[in-house]
Every structure is written in structure tokens, then in C-alpha cells.
Protein backbone atom coordinates (compact mmCIF):
# COMPACT_ATOMS: atom_id res chain seq x y z
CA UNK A 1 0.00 0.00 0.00
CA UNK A 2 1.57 3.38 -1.20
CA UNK A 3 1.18 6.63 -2.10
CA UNK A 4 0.31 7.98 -5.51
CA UNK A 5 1.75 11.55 -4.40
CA UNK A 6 4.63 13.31 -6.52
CA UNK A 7 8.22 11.90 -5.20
CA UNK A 8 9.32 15.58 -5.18
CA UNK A 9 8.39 18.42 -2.53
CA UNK A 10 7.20 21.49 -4.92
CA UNK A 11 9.10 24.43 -3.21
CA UNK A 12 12.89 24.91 -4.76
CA UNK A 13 14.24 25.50 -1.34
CA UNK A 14 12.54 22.39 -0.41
CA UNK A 15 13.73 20.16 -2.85
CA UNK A 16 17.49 21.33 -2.50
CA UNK A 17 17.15 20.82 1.60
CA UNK A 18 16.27 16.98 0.49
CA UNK A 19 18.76 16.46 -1.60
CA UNK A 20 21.22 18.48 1.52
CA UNK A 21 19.73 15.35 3.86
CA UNK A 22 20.11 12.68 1.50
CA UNK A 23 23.58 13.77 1.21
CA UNK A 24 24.18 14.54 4.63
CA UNK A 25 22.64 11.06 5.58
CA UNK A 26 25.32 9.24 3.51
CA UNK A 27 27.92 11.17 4.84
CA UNK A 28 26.85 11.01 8.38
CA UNK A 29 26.67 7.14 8.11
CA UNK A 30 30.27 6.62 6.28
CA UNK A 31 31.98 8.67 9.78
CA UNK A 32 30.19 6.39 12.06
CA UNK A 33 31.29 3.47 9.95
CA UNK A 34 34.32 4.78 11.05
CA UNK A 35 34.28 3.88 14.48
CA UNK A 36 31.26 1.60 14.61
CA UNK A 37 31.37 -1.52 12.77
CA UNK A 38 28.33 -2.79 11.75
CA UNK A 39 24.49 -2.44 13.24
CA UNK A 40 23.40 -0.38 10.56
CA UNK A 41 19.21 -0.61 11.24
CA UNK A 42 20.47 0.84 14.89
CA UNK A 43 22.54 3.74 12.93
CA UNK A 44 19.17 4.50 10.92
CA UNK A 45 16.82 4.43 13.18
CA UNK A 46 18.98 6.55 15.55
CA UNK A 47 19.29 9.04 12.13
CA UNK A 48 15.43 9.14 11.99
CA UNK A 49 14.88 10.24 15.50
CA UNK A 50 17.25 12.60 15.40
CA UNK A 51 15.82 14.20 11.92
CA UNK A 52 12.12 13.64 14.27
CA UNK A 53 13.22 15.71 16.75
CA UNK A 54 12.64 12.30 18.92
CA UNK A 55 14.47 11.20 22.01
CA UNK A 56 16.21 7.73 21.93
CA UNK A 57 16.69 4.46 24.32
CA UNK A 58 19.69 2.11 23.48
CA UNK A 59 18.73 -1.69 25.07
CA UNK A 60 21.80 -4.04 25.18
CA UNK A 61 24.20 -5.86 27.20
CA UNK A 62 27.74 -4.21 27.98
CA UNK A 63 30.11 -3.59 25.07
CA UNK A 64 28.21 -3.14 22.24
CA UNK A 65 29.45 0.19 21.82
CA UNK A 66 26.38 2.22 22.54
CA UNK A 67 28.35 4.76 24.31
CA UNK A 68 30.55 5.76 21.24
CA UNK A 69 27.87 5.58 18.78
CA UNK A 70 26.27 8.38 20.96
CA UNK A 71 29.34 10.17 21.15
CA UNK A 72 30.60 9.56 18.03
CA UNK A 73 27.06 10.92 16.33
CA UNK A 74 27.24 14.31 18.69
CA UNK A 75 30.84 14.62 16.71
CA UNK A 76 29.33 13.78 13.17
CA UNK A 77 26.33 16.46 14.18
CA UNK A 78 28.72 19.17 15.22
CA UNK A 79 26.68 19.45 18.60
CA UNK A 80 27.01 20.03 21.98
CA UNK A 81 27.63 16.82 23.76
CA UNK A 82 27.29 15.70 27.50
CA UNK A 83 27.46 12.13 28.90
CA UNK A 84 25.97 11.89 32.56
CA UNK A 85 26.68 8.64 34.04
CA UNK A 86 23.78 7.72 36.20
CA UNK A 87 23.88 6.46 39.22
CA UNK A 88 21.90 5.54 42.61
CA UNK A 89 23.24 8.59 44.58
CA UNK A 90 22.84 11.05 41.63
CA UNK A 91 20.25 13.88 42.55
CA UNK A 92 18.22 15.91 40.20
CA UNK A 93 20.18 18.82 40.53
CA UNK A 94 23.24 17.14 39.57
CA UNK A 95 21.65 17.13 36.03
CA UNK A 96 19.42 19.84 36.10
CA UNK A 97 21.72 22.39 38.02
CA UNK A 98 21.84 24.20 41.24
CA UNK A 99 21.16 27.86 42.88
CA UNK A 100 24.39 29.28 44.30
CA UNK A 101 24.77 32.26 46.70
CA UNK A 102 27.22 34.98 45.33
CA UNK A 103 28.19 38.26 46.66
CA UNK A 104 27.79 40.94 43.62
CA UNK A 105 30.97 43.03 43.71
CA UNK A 106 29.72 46.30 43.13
CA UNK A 107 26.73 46.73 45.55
CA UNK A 108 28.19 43.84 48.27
CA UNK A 109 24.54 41.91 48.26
CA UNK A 110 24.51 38.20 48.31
CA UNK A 111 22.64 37.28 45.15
CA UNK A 112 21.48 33.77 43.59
CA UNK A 113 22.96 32.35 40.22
CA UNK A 114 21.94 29.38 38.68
CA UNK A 115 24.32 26.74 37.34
CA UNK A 116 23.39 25.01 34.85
CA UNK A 117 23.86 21.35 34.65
CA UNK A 118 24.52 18.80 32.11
CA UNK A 119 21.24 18.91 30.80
CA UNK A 120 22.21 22.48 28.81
CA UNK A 121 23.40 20.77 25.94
CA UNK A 122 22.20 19.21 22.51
CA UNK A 123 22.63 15.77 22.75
CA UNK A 124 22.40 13.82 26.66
CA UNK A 125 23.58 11.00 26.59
CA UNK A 126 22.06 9.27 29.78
CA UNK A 127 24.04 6.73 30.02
CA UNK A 128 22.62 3.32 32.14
CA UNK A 129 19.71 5.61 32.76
CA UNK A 130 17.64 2.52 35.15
CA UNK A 131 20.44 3.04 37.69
CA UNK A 132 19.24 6.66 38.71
CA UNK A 133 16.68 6.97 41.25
CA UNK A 134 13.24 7.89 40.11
CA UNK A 135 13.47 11.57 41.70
CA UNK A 136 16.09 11.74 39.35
CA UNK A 137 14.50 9.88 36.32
CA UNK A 138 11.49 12.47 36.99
CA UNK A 139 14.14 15.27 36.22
CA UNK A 140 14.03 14.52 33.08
CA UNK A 141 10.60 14.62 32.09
CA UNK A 142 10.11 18.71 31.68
CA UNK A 143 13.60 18.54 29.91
CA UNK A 144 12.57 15.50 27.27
CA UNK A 145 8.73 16.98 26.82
CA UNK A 146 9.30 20.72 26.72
CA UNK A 147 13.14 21.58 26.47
CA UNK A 148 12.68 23.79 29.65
CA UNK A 149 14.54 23.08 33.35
CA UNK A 150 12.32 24.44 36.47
CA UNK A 151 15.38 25.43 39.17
CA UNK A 152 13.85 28.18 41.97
CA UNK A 153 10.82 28.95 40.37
CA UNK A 154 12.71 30.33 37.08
CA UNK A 155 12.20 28.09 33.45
CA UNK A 156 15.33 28.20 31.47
CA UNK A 157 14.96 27.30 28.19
CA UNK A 158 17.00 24.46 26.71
CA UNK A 159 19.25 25.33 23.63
CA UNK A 160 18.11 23.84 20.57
CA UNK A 161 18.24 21.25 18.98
CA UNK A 162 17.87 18.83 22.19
CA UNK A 163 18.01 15.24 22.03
CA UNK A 164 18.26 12.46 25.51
CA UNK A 165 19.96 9.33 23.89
CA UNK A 166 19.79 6.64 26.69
CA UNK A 167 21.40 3.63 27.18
CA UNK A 168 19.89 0.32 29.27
CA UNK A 169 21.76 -2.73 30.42
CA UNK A 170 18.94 -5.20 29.92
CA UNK A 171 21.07 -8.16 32.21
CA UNK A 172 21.08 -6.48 35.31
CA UNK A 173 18.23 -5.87 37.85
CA UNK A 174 20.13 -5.20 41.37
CA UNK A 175 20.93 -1.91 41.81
CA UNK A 176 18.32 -0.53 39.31
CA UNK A 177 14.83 1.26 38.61
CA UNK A 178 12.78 0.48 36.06
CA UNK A 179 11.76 3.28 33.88
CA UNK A 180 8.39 4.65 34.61
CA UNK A 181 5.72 4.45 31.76
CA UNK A 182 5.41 8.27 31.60
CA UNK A 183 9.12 8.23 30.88
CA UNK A 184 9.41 5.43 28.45
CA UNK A 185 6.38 7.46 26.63
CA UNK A 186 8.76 10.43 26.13
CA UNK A 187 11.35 7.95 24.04
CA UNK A 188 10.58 7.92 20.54
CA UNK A 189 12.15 4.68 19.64
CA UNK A 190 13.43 1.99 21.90
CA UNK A 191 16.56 -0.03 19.77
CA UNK A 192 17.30 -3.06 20.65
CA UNK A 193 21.28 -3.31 20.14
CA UNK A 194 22.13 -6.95 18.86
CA UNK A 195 25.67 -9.00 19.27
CA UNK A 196 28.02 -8.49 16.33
CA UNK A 197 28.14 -10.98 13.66
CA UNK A 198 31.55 -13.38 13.75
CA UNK A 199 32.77 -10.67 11.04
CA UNK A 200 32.11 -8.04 12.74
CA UNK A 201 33.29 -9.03 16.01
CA UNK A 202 36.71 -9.59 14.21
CA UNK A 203 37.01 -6.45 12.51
CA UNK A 204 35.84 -4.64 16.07
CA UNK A 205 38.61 -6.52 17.80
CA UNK A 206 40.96 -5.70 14.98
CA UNK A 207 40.41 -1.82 14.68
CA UNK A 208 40.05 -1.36 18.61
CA UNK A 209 43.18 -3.30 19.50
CA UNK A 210 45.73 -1.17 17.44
CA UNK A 211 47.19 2.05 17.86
CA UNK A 212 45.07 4.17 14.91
CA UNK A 213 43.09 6.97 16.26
CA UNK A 214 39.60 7.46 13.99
CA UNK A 215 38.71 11.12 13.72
CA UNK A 216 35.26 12.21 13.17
CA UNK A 217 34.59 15.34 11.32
CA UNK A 218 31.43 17.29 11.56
CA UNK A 219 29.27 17.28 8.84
CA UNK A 220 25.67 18.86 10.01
CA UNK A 221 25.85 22.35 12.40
CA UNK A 222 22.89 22.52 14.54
CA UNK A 223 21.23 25.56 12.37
CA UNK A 224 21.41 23.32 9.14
CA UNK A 225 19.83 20.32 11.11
CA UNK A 226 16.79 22.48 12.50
CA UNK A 227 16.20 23.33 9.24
CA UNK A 228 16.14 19.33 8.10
CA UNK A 229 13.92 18.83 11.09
CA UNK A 230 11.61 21.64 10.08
CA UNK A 231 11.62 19.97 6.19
CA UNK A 232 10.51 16.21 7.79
CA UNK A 233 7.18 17.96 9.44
CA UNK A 234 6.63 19.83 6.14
CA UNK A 235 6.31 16.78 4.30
CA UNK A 236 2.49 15.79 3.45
CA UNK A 237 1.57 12.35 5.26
CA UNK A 238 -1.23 10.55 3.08
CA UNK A 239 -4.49 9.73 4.48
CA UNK A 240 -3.66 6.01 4.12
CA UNK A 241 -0.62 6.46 6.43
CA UNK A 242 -2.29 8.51 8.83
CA UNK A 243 -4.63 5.88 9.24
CA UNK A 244 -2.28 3.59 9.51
CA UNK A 245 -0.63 4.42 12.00
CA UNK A 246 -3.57 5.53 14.18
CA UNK A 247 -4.66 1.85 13.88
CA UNK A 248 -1.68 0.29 14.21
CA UNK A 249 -1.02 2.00 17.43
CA UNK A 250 -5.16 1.75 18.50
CA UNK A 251 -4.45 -2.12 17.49
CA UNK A 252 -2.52 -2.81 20.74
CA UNK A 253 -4.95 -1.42 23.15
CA UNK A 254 -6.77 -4.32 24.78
CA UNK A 255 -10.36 -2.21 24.98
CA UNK A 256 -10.44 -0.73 21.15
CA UNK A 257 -11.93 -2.06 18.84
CA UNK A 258 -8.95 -2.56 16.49
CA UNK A 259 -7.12 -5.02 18.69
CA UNK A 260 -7.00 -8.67 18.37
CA UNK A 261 -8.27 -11.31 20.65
CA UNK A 262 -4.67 -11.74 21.09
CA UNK A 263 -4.15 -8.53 22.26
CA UNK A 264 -7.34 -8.75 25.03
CA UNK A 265 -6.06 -11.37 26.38
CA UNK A 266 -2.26 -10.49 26.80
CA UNK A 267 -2.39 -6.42 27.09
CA UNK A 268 -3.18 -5.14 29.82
CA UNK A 269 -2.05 -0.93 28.52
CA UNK A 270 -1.51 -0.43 24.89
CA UNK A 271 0.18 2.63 22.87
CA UNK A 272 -1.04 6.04 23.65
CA UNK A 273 -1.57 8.68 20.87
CA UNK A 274 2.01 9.21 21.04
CA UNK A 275 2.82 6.51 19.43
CA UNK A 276 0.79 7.47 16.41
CA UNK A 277 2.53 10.19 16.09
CA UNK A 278 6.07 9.02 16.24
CA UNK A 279 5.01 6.95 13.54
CA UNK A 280 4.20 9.31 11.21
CA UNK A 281 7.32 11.45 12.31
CA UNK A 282 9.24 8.47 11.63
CA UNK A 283 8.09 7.40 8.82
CA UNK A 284 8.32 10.52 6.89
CA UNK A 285 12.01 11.03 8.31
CA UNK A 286 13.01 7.61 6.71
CA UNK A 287 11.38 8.42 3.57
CA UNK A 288 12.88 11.77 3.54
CA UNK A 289 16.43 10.07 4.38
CA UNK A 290 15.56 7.84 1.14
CA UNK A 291 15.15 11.24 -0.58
CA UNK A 292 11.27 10.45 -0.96
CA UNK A 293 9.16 13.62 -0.25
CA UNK A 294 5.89 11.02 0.67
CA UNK A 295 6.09 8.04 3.23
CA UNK A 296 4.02 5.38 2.48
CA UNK A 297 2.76 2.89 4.73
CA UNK A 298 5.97 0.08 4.18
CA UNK A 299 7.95 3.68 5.99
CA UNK A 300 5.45 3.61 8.88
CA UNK A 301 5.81 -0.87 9.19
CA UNK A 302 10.14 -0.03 9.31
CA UNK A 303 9.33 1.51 12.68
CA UNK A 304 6.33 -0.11 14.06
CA UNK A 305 8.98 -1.77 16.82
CA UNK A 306 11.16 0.50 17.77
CA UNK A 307 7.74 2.87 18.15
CA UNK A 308 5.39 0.47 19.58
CA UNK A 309 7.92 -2.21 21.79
CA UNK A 310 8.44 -0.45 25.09
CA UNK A 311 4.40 1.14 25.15
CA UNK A 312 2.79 -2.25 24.90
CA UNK A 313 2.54 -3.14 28.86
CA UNK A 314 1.85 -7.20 28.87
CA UNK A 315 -0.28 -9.12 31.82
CA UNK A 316 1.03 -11.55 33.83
CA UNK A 317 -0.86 -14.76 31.50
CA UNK A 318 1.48 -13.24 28.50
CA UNK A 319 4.55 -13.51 31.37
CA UNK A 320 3.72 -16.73 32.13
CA UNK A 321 3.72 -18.16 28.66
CA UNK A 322 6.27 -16.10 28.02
CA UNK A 323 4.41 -14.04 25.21
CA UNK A 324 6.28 -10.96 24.74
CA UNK A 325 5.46 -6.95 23.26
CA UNK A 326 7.20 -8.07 20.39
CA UNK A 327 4.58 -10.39 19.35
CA UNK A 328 1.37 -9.12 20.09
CA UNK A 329 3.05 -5.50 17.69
CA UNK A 330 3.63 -8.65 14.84
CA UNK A 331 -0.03 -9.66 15.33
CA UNK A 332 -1.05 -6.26 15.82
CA UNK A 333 0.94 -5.50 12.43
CA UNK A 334 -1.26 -8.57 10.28
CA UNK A 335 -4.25 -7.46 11.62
């Protein structure tokens, strides 16, 4: 099922700020190839939230680089990068920032002056974000949904663009909180990072264990990428997608009248309307990185789950038989 729609945006400036991301998007990709090897759907879909304007979690076990492909896309982005490494003691205002009492020099009064945190910067990367207490976790909330940081009754506005990339260690439950649903809502895609393939692995032991240095130039600024960002909304979504993606995402609610029998008897929360509208978003960023100015409704399947994985809340039945989000979104998708 696709669109009949012309291929092309109509406005000049349009069409040459495609061509600019389709460009940019191969570029971008050949400097993380640099440094990462492999896990190319992970490198897209990252690409795709970041041209959304959508926040990011990275699921895998330890040493499958998620770290540096957050770091090393910051570099590729020309951005402002900060890694906070979270923690059970961290407090909110170690990310946030903090009030401090200074004397001003010229009249002698003790005034307040707010520090900001590592939160004033482009890309976060929160890095093992499930170790952080929720007070902590809840700091992020105003920062992910409004780019804004409440400190002493003042709003400080976040400098854009903004993106929170997180990281997850899946293996490890001592020592950690589990992500509220409010804050797992705010994540636009959830990847699920994958072991390396046996030639892979090699050539990741074989560039990592010699003495070359890989240097990453910039290739977007932050003004050029707000303006890519402001191109993927301007694209037209069909009708078809739209609806779509509204019932794909109305499919995994147990109560609508969309879902499965399947999905009423495994499901006890489904996707919210945010999840129909990260689809779209995505969607129309991956056609846009394919230099298509129309997604179509194969765009909005690519991304059904990343989208749709960590909003789909199972009962304890699907536990028990150990039915899984994964495949209630697969029977959700064939409806």
C-alpha cells in the first residue's frame, strides 16, 4: 500500500534541503562506519529520531558500543555533547543544576545564580539511565517533553536542537529502577542493540586493539539540522498512512476495537496517541532520508517496533507463557 503523491516536494528551497539530507545522511553514516562496525538498522533508526526531533533508548548488554555511537554521532552532528553517568546517589540537581549564593561586587549583596547542569546541551547521553533513582528519572521529564529546566521557580529554556539518547543494560536488575511508563512514553524509539556478527566481532577486535586513532569530522551544524527537522514535518503524510498508524497503534490497546483477541487477552495498557505520532514522524524522516518527499505505509511498518515495543505493557498470563510486546506488535501489524 503506497502513495500515488509526486516523489518531489514542490518548493525549490525544499527540494534542495532533500537532496542536503540525502547527502548529509550518507555522509553522516560513512563517519560512524568509522568507528562503529556494523548495526546499521540501529545507525538509521537513531538518524530518523534525530531528523524527528525524537528522544532515543539504546537496550543491550555491555560492550556493544552504545556509548561511542552516541558520542561519536554528537561529533558527526557538530553538537554540543554531554554524557551523565547515572547512578543511585545522583540527585536531580546534579543534572538539572543548582542555585548558588554569590556576593555581587559592586553593591556587596549576596545574590542567587543558577548553574546550569549537564542537561544544557544538545545531545544527553544518559548513560545506564535505570540506575538513577526515580526523583532523578522524573528530572528529566520537563527537559525531554518541553526543552525547559524548572530550578527556583525560574524556566530556562533548553538550547536547541535537544536530544536524551539513553542507554539500558537489559542483564542487570540489582541496583536498578525500572523506567516509569510516563518516561518510556517520552522515548521515541526503543533499539534493541544486537551482538556483532563473527565478522564483525573480528574487525571490532581488529580496529580497537591497534594504535590508529579514527577522527570524526562534523558534517551537520545545529542551524542546518533544524532546518532538516523543520523539512521532515513539512512533508504531506497521506491519508492512508495517517490511518495507519492511528490503527496500528489503537491495534494494541486491549479495549479498542482494532485489537486482536490476542491482544485482550495479553495487554493489559496499549500505545497512547504518542505513538501514532512518532510513527508518522518516523516514517516521513526515513522516507525523507531515502530522498522520498511522501512516506508510504511500508515507511510507517520499518518503525512499528522501535515505536510500539516499550508502550505495549503485557499481563502476567502473557509472562507466564512467556508471550512478549514483540509479538502481540507482529499480530497487531497482520491485523
Amino acid at each position: 500500500m503506497t502513495s500515488t503523491a509526486p516523489s518531489r516536494p514542490q518548493a525549490p528551497d525544499d527540494l534542495e534541503l532533500l537532496d542536503r539530507l540525502v547527502t548529509a545522511r550518507t555522509v553522516l553514516g560513512e563517519q560512524i562506519a568509522r568507528r562503529i562496525v556494523g548495526q546499521q538498522p540501529i545507525v538509521d533508526n537513531l538518524l530518523a529520531a534525530v531528523l524527528a526531533g525524537g528522544h532515543a533508548l539504546l537496550v543491550g548488554v555491555p560492550g556493544l558500543a552504545k556509548t561511542l555511537l552516541v558520542q561519536t554521532l554528537s561529533q558527526t552532528l557538530d553538537l554540543r555533547f554531554s554524557r551523565v553517568q547515572f547512578t543511585p546517589d545522583l540527585m536531580p540537581s546534579d543534572i538539572t543544576g543548582t542555585e548558588v549564593m554569590e556576593e555581587d561586587q559592586a553593591t556587596g549583596k549576596r545574590v542567587f545564580r543558577f548553574l546550569r547542569g549537564p542537561l544544557f546541551a544538545n545531545v544527553v547521553l544518559a548513560d545506564e539511565i535505570n540506575r538513577a533513582p526515580p526523583k532523578t528519572q522524573a528530572a528529566l521529564l520537563q527537559a525531554m517533553q518541553e526543552h525547559a529546566v524548572t530550578a527556583g521557580g525560574q524556566t530556562h529554556r533548553l538550547e536547541e536542537p535537544f536530544f536524551v539518547l539513553a542507554t539500558q543494560n537489559p542483564i542487570e536488575q540489582e541496583g536498578t529502577y525500572p523506567l516509569p511508563e510516563a518516561q518510556l512514553d517520552r522515548f521515541m524509539f526503543e533499539l534493541r542493540v544486537p551482538y556483532p556478527t563473527r565478522d564483525e566481532e573480528e574487525r571490532i577486535v581488529s580496529m580497537t586493539t591497534g594504535d590508529d586513532v579514527q577522527h570524526i569530522s562534523p558534517v551537520v551544524s545545529a542551524t542546518e539540522l533544524m532546518a532538516l527537522q523543520h523539512l521532515v514535518r513539512r512533508l504531506p503524510a497521506p491519508p492512508t498512512v495517517v490511518k495507519y498508524a492511528v490503527t496500528l497503534a489503537r491495534a494494541t490497546r486491549p479495549d479498542a476495537a482494532e485489537s486482536s483477541a490476542d491482544v485482550r487477552k495479553y495487554v493489559s495498557w496499549g500505545a497512547g496517541p504518542r505513538a501514532s505520532q512518532y510513527l508518522v514522524l518516523g516514517a516521513k524522516a526515513r522516507a525523507a532520508m531515502d530522498g522520498r518527499s511522501v512516506p508510504d505505509v511500508d515507511d510507517v511498518r520499518a518503525i512499528a517496533l522501535p515505536v510500539l515495543r516499550h508502550r505495549v505493557v503485557v499481563n502476567f498470563q502473557a509472562e507466564a507463557e512467556g508471550i512478549g510486546a514483540e509479538k502481540l506488535i507482529s499480530l497487531a501489524e497482520r491485523k
